[in-house]
PDB file of N, CA and C in Angstrom:
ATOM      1  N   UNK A   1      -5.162  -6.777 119.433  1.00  0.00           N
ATOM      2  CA  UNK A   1      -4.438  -7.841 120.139  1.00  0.00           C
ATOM      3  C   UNK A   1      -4.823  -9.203 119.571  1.00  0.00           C
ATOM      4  N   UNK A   2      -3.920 -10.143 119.405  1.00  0.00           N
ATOM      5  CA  UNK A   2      -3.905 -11.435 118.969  1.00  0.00           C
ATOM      6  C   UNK A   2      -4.225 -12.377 119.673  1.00  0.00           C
ATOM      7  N   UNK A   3      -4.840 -13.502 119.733  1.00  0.00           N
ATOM      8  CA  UNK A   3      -4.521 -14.788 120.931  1.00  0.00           C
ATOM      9  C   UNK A   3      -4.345 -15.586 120.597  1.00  0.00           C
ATOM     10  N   UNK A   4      -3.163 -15.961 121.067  1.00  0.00           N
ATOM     11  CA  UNK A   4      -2.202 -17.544 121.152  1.00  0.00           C
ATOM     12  C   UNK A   4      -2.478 -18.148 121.443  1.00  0.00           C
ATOM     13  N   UNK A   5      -2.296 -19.904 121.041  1.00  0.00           N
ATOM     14  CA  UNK A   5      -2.218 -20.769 121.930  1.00  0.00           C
ATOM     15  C   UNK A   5      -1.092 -22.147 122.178  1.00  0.00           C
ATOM     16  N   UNK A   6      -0.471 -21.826 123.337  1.00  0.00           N
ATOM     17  CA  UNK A   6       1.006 -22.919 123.400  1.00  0.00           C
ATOM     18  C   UNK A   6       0.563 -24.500 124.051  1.00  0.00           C
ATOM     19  N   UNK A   7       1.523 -24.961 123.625  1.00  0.00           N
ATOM     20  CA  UNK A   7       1.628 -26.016 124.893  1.00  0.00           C
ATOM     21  C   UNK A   7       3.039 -26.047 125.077  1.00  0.00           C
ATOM     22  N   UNK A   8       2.623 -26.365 126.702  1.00  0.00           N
ATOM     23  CA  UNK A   8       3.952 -25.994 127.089  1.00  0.00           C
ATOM     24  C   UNK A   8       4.170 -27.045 128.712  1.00  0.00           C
ATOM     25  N   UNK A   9       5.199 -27.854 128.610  1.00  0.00           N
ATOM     26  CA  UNK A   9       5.296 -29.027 129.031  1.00  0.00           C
ATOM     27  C   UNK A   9       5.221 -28.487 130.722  1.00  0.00           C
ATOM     28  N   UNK A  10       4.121 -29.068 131.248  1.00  0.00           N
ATOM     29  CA  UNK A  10       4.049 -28.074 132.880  1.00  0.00           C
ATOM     30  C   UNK A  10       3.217 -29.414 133.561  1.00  0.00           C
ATOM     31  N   UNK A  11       4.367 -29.729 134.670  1.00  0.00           N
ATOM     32  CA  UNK A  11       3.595 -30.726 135.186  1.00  0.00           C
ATOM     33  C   UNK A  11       2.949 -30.414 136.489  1.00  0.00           C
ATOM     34  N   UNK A  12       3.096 -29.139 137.233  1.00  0.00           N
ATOM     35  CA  UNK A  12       3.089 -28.953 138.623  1.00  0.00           C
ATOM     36  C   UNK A  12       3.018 -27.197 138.504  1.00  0.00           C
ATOM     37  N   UNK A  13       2.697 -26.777 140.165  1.00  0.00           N
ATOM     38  CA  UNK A  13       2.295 -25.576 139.772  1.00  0.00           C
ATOM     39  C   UNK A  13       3.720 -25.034 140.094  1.00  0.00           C
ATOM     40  N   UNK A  14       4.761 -25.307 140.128  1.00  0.00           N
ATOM     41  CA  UNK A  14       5.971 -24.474 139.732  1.00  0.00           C
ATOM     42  C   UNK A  14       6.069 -24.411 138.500  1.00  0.00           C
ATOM     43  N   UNK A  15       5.634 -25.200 137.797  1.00  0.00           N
ATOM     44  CA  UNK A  15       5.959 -25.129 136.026  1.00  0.00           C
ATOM     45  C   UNK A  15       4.955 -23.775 135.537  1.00  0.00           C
ATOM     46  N   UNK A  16       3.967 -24.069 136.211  1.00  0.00           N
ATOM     47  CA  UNK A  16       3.008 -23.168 135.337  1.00  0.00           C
ATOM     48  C   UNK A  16       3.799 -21.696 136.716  1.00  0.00           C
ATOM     49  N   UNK A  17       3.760 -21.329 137.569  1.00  0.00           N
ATOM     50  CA  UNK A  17       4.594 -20.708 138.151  1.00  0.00           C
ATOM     51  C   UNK A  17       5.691 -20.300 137.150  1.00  0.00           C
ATOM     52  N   UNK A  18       6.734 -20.836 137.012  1.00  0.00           N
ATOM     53  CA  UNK A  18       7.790 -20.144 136.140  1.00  0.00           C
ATOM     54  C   UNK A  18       7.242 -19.639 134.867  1.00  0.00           C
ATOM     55  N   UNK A  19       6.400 -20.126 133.882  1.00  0.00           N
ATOM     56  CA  UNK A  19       5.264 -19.616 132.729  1.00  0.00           C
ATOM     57  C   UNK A  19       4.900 -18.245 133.459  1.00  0.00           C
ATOM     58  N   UNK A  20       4.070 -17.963 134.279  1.00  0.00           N
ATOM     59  CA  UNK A  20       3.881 -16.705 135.105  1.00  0.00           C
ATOM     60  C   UNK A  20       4.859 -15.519 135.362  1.00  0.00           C
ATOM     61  N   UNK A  21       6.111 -16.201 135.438  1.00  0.00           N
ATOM     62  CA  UNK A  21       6.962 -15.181 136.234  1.00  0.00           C
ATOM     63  C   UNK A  21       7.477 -14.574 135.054  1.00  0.00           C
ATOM     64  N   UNK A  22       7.717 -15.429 133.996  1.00  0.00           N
ATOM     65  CA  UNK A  22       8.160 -14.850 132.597  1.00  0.00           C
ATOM     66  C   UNK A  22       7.447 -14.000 131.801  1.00  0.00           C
ATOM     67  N   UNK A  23       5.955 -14.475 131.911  1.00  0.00           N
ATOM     68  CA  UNK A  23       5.033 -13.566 131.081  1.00  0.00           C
ATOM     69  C   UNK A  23       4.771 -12.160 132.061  1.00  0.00           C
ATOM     70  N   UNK A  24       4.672 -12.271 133.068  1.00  0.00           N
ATOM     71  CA  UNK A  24       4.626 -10.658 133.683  1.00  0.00           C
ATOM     72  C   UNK A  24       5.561  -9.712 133.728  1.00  0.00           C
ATOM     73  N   UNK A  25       7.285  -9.957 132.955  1.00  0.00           N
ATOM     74  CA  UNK A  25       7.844  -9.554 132.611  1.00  0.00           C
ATOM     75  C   UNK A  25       7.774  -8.437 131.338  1.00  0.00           C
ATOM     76  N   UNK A  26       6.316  -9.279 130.602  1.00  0.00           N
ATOM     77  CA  UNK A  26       6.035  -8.225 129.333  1.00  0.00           C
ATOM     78  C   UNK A  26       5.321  -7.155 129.444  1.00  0.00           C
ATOM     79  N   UNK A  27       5.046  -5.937 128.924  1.00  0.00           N
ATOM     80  CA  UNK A  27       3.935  -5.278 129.130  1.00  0.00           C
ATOM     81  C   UNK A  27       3.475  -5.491 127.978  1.00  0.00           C
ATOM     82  N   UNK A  28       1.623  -5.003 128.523  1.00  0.00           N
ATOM     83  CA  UNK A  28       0.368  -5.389 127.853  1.00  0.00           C
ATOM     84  C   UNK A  28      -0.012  -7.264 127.352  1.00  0.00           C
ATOM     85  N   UNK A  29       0.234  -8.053 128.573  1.00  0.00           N
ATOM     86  CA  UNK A  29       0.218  -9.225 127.686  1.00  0.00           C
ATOM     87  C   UNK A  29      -1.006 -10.101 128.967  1.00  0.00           C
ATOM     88  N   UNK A  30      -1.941 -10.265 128.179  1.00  0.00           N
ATOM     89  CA  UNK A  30      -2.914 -11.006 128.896  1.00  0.00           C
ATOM     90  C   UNK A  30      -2.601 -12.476 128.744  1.00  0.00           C
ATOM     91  N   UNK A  31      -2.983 -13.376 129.739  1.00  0.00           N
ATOM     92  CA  UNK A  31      -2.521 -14.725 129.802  1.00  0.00           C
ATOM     93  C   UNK A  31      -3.324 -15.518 130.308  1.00  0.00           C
ATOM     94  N   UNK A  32      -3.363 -16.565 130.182  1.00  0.00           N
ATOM     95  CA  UNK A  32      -4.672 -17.820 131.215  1.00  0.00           C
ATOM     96  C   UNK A  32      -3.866 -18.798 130.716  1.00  0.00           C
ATOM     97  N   UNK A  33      -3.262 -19.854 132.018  1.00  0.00           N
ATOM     98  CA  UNK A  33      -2.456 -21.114 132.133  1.00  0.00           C
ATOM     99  C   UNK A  33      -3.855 -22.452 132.286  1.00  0.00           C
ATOM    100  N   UNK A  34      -3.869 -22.894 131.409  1.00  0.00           N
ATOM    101  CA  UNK A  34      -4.643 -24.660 131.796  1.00  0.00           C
ATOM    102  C   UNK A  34      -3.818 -25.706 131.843  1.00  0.00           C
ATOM    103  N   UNK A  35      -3.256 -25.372 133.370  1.00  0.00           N
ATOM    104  CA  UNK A  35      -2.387 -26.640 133.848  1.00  0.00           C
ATOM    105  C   UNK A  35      -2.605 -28.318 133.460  1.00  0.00           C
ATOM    106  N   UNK A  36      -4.044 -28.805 133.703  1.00  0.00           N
ATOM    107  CA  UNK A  36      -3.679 -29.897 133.559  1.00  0.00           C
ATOM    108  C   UNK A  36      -4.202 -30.315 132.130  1.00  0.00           C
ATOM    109  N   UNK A  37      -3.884 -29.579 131.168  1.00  0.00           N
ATOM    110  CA  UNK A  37      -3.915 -29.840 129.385  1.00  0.00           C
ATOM    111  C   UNK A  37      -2.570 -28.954 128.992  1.00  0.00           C
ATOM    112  N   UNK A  38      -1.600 -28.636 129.788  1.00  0.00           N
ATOM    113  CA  UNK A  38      -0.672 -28.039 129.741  1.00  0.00           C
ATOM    114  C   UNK A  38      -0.680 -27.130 128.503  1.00  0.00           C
ATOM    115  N   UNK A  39      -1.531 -26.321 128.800  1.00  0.00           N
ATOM    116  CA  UNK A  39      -1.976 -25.104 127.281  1.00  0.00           C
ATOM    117  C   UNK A  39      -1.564 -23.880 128.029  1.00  0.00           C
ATOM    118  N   UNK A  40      -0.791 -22.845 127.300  1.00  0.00           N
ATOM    119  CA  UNK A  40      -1.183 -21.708 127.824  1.00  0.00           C
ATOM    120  C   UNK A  40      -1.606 -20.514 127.037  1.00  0.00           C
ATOM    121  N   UNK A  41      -2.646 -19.767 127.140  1.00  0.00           N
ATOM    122  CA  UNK A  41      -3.410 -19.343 126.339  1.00  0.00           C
ATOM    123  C   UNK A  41      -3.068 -17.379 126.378  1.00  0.00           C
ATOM    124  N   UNK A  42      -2.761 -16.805 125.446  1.00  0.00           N
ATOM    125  CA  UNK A  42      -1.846 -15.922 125.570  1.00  0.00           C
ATOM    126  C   UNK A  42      -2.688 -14.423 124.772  1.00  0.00           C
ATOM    127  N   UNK A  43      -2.747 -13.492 124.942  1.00  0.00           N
ATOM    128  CA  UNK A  43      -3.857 -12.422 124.107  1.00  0.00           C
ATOM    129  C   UNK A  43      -2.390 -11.305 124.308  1.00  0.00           C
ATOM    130  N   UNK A  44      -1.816 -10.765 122.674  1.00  0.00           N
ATOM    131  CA  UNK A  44      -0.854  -9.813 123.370  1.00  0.00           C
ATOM    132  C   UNK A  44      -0.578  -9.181 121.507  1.00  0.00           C
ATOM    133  N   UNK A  45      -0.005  -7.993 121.620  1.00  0.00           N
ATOM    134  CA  UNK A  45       0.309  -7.669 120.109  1.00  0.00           C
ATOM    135  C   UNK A  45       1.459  -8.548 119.697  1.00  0.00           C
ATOM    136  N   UNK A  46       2.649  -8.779 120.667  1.00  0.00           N
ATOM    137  CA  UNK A  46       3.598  -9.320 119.930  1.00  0.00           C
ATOM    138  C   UNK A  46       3.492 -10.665 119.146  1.00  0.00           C
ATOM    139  N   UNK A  47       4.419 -11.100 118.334  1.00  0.00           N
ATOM    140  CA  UNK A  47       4.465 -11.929 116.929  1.00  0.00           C
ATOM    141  C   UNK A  47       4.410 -13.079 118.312  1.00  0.00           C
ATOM    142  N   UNK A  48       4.024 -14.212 117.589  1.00  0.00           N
ATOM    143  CA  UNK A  48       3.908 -15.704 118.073  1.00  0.00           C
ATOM    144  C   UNK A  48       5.611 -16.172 118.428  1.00  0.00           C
ATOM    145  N   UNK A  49       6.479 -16.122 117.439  1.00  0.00           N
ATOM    146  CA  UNK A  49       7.761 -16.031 117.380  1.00  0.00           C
ATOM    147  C   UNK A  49       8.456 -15.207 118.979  1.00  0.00           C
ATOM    148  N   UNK A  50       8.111 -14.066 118.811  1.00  0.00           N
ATOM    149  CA  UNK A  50       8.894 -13.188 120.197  1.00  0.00           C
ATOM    150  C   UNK A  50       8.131 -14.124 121.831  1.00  0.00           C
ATOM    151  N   UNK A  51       6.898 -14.786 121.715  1.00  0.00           N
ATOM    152  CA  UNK A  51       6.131 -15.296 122.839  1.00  0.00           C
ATOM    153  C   UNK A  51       6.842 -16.366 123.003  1.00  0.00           C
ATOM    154  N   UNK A  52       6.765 -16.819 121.829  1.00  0.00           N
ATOM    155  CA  UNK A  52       7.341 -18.712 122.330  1.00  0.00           C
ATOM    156  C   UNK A  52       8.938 -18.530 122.919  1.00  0.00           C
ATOM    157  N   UNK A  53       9.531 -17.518 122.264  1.00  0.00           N
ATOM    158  CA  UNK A  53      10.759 -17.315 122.618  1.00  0.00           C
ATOM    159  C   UNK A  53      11.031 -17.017 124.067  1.00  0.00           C
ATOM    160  N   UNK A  54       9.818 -16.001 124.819  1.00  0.00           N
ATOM    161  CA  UNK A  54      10.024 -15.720 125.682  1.00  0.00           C
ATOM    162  C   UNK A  54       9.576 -17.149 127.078  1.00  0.00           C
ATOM    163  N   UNK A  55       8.191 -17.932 126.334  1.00  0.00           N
ATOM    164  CA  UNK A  55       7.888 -18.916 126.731  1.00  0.00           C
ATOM    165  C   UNK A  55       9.211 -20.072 127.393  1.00  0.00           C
ATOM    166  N   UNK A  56      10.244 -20.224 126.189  1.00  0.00           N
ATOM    167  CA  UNK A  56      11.184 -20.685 126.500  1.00  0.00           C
ATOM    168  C   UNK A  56      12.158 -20.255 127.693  1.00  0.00           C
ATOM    169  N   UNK A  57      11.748 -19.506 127.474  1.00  0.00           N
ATOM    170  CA  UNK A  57      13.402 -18.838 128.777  1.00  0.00           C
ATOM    171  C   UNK A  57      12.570 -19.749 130.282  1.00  0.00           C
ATOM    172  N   UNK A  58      11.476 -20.535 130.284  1.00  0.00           N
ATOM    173  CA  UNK A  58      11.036 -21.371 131.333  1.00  0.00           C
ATOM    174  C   UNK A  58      11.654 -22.299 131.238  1.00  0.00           C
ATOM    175  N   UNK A  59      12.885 -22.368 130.275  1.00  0.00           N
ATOM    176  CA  UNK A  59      13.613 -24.351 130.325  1.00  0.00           C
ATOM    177  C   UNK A  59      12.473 -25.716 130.240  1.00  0.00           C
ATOM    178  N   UNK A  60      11.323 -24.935 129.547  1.00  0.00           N
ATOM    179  CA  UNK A  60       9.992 -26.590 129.518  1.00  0.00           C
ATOM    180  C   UNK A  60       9.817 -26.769 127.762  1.00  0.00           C
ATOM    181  N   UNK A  61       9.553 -27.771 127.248  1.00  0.00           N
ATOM    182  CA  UNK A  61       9.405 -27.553 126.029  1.00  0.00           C
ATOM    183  C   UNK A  61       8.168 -27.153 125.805  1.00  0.00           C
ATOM    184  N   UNK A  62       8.525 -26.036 124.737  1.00  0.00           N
ATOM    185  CA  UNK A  62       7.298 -25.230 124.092  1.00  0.00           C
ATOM    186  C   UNK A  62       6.381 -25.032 122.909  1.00  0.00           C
ATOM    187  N   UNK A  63       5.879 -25.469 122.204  1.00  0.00           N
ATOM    188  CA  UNK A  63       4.696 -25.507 121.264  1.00  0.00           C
ATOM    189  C   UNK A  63       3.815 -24.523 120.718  1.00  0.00           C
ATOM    190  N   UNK A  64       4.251 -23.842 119.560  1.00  0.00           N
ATOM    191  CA  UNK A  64       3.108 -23.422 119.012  1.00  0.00           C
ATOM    192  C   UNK A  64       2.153 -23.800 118.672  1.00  0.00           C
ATOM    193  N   UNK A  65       0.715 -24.038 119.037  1.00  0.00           N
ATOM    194  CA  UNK A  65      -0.288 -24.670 118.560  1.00  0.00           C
ATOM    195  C   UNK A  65      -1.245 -24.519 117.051  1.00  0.00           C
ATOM    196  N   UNK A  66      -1.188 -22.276 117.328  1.00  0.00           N
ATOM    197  CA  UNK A  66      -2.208 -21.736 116.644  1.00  0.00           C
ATOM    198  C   UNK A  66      -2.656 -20.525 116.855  1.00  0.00           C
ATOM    199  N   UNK A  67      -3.352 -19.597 115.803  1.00  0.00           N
ATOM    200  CA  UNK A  67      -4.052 -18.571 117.124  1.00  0.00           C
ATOM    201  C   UNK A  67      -5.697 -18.952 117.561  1.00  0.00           C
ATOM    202  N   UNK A  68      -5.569 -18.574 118.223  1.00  0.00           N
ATOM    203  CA  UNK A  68      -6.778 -18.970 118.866  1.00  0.00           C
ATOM    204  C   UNK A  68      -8.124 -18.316 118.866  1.00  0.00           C
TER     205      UNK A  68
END
């Protein structure tokens, strides 16, 4: 498994909330949100590409940073 790291524009805990509701949609994908550095920190096999993509379907802008 790989670990990611996004930023991802989350000002409130509905933002990081919708980040949540999307990533438990995947299987096998470990996650940890740091709301107020708006990072979200991601451990999962899939490509960086398929995450951010899915990251997006939250309507916040999203950032690849790196792996981590």
């Amino acid at each position: 498994m790989s670990k990611h790291e996004f930023f991802v524009e989350m000002t409130c805990e509905g933002c990081s909330g919708a980040v949540t509701r999307v990533l438990n949609k995947l299987d096998d994908v470990k996650f940890d949100i740091d709301l107020p550095n708006k990072k979200v920190f991601i451990e999962s096999d899939k490509s960086a590409d398929d995450l951010l993509a899915v990251l997006k379907k939250t309507g916040k802008p999203v950032t690849y940073i790196g792996p981590k």
